[in-house]
N, C-alpha and C. Protein backbone atom coordinates (compact mmCIF):
# COMPACT_ATOMS: atom_id res chain seq x y z
N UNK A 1 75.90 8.46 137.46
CA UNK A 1 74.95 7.47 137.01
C UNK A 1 74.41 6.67 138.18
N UNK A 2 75.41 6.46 139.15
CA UNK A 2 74.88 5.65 140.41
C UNK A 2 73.93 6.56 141.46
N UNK A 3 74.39 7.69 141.61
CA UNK A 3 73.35 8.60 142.12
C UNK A 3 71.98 8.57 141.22
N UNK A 4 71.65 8.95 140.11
CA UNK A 4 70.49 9.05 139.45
C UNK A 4 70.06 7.44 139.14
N UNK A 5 70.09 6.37 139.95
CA UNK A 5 69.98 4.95 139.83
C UNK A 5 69.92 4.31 138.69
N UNK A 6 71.30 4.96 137.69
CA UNK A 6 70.94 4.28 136.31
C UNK A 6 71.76 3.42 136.42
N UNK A 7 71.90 2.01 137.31
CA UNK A 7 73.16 1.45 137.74
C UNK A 7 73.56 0.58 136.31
N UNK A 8 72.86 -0.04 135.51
CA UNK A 8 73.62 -0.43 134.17
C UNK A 8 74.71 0.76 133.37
N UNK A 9 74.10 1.69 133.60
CA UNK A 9 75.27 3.15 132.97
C UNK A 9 76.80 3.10 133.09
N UNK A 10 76.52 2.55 134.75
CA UNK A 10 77.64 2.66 135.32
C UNK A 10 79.09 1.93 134.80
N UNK A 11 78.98 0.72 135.38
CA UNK A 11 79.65 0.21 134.56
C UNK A 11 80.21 0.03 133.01
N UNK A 12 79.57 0.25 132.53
CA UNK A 12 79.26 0.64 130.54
C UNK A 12 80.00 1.55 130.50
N UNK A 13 80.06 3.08 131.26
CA UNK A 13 80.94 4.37 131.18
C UNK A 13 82.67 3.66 131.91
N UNK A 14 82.52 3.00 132.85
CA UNK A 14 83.89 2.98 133.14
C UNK A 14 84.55 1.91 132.88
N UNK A 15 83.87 0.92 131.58
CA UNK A 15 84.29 -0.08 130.99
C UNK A 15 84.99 0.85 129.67
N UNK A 16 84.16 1.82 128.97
CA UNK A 16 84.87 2.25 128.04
C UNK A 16 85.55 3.32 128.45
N UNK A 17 85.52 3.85 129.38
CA UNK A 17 86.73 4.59 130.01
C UNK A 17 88.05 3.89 130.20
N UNK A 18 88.05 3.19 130.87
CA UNK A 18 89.34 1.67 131.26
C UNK A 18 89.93 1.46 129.69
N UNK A 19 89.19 0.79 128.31
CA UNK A 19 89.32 0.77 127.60
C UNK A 19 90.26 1.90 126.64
N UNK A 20 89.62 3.07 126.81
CA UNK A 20 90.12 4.35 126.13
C UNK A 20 91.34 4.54 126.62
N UNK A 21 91.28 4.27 128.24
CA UNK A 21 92.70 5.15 128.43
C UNK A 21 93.79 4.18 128.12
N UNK A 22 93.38 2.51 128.46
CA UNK A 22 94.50 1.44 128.35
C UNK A 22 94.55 1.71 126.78
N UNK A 23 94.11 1.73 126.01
CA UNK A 23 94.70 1.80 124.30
C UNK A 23 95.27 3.12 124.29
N UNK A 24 94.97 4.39 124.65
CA UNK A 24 95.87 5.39 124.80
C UNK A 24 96.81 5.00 125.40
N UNK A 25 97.77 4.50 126.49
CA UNK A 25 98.41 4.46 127.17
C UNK A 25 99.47 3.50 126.27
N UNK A 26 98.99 2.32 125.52
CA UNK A 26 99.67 1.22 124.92
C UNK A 26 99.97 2.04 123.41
N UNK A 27 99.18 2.77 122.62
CA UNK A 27 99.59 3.63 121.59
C UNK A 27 100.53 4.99 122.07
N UNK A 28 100.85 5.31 122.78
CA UNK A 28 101.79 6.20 123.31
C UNK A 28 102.78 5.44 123.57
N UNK A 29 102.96 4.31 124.22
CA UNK A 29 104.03 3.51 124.49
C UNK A 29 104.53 3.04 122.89
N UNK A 30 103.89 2.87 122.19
CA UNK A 30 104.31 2.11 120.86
C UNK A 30 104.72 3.43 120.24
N UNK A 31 104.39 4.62 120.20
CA UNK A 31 104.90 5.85 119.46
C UNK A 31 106.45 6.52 120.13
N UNK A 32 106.59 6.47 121.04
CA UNK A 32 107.35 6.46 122.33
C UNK A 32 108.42 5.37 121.48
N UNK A 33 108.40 4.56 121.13
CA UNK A 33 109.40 3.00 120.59
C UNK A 33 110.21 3.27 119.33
N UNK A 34 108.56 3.58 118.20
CA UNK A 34 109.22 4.05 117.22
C UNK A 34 109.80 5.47 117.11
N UNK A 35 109.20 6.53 117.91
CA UNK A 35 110.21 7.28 117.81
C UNK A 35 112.04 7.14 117.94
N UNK A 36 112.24 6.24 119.11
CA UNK A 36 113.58 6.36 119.50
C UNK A 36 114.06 5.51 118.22
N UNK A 37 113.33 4.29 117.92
CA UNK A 37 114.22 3.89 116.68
C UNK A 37 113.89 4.72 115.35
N UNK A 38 113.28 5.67 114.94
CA UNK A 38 113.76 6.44 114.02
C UNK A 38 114.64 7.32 114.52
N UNK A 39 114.75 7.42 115.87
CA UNK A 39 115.84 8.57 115.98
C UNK A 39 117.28 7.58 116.03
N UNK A 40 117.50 6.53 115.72
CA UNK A 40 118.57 5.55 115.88
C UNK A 40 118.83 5.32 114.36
N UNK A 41 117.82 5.48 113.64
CA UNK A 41 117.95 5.25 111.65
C UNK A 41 118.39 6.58 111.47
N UNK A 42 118.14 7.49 112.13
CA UNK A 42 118.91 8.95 111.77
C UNK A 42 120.21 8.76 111.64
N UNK A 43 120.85 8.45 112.76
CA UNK A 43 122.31 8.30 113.13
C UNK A 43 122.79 7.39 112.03
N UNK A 44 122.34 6.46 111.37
CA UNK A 44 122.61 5.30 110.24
C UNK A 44 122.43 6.52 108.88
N UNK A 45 121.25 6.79 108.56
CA UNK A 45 121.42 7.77 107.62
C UNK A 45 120.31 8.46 107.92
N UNK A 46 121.20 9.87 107.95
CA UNK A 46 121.39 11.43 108.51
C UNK A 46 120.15 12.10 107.68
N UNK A 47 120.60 11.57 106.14
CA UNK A 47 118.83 12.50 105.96
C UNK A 47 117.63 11.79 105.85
N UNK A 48 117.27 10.78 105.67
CA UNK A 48 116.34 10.50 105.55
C UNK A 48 115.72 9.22 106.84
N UNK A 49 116.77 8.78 107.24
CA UNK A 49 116.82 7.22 107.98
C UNK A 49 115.38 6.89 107.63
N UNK A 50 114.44 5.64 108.63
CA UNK A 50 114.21 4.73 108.19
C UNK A 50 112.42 4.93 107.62
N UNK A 51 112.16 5.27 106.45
CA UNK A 51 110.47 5.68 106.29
C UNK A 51 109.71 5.02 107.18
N UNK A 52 109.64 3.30 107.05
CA UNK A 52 108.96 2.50 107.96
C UNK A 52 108.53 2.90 109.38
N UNK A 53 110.05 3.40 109.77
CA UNK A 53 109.78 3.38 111.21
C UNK A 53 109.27 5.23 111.37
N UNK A 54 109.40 6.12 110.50
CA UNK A 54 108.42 7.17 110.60
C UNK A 54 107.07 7.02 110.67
N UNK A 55 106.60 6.19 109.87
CA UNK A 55 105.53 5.98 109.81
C UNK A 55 104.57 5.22 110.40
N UNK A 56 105.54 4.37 110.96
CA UNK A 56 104.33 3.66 112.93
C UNK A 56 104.66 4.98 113.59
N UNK A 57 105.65 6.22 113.20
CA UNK A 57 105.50 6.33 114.33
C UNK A 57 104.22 7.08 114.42
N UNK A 58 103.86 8.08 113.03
CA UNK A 58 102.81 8.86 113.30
C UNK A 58 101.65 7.85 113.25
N UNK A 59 101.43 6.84 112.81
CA UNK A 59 100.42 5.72 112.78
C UNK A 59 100.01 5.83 114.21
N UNK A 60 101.10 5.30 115.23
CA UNK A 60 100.78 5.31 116.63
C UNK A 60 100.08 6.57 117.44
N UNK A 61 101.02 7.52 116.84
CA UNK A 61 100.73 9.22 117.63
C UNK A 61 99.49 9.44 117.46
N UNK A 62 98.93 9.49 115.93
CA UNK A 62 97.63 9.16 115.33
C UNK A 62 96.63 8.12 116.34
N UNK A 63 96.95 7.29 116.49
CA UNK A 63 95.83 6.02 117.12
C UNK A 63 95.56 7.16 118.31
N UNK A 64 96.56 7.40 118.94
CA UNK A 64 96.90 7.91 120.22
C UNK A 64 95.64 9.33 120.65
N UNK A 65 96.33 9.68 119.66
CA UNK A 65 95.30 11.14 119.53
C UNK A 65 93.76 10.84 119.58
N UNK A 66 93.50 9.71 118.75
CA UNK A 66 92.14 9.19 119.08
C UNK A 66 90.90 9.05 119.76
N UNK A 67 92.45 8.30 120.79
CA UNK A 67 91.67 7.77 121.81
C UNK A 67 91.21 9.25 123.25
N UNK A 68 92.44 9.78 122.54
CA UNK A 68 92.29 11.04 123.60
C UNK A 68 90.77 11.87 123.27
N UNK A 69 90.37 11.83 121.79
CA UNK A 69 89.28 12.50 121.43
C UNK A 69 87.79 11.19 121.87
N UNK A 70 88.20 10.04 121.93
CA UNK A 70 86.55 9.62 122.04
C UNK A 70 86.72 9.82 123.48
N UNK A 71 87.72 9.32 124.47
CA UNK A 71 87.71 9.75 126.12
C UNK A 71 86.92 10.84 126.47
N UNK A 72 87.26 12.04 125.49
CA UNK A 72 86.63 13.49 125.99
C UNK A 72 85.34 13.28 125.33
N UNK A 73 85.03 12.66 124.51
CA UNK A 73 83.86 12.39 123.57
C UNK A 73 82.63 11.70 124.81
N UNK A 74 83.09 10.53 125.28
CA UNK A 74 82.35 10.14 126.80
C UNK A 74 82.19 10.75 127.88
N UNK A 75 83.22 11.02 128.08
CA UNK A 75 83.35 12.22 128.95
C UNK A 75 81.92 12.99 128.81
N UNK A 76 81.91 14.00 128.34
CA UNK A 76 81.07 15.15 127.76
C UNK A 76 79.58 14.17 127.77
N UNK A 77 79.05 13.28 126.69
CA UNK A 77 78.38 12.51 126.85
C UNK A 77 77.90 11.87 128.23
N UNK A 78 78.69 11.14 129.06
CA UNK A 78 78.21 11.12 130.57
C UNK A 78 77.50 11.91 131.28
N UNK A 79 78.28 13.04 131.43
CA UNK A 79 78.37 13.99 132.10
C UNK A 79 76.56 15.22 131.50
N UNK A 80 76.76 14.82 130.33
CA UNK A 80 75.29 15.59 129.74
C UNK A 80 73.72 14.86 129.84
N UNK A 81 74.51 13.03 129.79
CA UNK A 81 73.55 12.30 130.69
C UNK A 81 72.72 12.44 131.74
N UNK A 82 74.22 12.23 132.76
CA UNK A 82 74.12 12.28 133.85
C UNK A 82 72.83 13.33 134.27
N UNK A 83 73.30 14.58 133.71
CA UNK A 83 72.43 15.81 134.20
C UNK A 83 71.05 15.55 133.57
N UNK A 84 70.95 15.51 131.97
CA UNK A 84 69.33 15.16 132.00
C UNK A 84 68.58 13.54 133.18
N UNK A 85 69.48 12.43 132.84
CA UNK A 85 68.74 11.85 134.02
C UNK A 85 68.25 12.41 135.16
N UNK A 86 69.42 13.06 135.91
CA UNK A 86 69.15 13.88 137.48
C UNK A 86 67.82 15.00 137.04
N UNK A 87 67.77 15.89 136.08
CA UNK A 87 66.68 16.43 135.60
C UNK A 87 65.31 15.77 135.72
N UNK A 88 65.50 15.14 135.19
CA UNK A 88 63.95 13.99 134.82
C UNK A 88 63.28 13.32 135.83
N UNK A 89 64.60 13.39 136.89
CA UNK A 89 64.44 11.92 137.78
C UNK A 89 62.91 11.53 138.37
N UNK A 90 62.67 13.34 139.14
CA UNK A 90 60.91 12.62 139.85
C UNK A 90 60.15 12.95 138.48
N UNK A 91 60.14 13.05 137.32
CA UNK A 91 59.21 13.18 136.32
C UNK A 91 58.28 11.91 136.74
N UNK A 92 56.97 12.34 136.78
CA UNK A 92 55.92 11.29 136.79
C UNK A 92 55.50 10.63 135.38
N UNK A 93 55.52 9.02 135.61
CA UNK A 93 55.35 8.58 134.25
C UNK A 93 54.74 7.28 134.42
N UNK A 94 53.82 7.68 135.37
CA UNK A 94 52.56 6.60 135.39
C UNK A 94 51.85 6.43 134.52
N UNK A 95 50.83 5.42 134.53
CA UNK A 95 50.22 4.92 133.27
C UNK A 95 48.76 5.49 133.61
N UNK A 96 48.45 6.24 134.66
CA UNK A 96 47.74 7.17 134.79
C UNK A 96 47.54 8.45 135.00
N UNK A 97 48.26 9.11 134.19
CA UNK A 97 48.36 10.36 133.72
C UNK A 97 47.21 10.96 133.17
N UNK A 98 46.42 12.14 132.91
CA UNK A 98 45.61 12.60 132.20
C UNK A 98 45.56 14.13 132.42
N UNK A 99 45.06 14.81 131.37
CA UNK A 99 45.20 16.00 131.43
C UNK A 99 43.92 16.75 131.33
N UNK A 100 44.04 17.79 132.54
CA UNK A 100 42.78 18.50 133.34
C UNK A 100 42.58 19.37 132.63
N UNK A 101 41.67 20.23 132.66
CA UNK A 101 41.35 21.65 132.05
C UNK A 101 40.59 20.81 130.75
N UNK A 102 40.64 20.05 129.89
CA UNK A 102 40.07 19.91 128.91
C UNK A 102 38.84 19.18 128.69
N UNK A 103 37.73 19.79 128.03
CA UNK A 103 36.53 18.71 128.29
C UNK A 103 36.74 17.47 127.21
N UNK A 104 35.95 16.34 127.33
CA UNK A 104 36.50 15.43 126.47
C UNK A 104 35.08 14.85 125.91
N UNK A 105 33.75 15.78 126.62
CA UNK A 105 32.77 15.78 125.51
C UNK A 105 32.29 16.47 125.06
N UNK A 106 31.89 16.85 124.02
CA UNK A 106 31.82 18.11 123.20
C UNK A 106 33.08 18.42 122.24
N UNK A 107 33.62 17.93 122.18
CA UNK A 107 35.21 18.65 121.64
C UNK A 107 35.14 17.83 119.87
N UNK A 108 35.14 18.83 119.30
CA UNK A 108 34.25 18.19 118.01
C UNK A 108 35.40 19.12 116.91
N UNK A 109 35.91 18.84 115.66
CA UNK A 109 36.18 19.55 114.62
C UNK A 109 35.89 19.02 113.84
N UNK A 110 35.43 19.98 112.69
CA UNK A 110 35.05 19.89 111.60
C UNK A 110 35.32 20.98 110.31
N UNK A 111 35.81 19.89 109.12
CA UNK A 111 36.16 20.37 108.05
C UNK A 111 35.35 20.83 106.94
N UNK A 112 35.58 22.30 106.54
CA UNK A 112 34.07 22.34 105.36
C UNK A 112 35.10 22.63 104.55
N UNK A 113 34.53 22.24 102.89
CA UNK A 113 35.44 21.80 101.83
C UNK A 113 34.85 23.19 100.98
């Protein structure tokens, strides 16, 4: 984005990058937690131990997974940016543009009913 001078881009992509990975990183840590204490309600009772704590844990694993999918989601997005900007870049898009080859008197249609 800083090469193709879209310098607002910039920041914006590695604000929600920073974002994505710190909530991935803090939902892995929290799945990571409840796992070990459902594996500690096991040892208390063997078949079923504690639902609650099953269920942050996939809650967390879940968040987790998430974040891993919008990361690659920007990712991809940037990166498809990036290239049409760099594409476009010398596109001329003056306010004096006009297009040759065509005459612009005489050029007449008409509808018969």
């Amino acid at each position: 984005q800083v090469y193709n001078e879209s310098y607002w881009k910039a920041p914006l992509v590695l604000g929600l990058g920073i974002y994505f990975v710190s909530e991935w990183l803090d939902n892995n840590r929290r799945a990571q937690d409840y796992r070990e204490k459902y594996a500690l309600s096991l040892q208390t009772a063997p078949t079923i131990g504690n639902p609650v704590m099953l269920k942050l844990r996939d809650f967390y694993k879940d968040q987790r997974d998430s974040f891993t999918w919008y990361f690659f989601i920007l990712y991809v997005l940037n990166i498809v940016d990036a290239y049409v900007d760099a594409s476009l870049y010398g596109f001329d898009v003056s306010p004096t543009l006009t297009m040759r080859g065509i005459p612009a008197a005489g050029l007449s249609i008409r509808f018969n009913w």
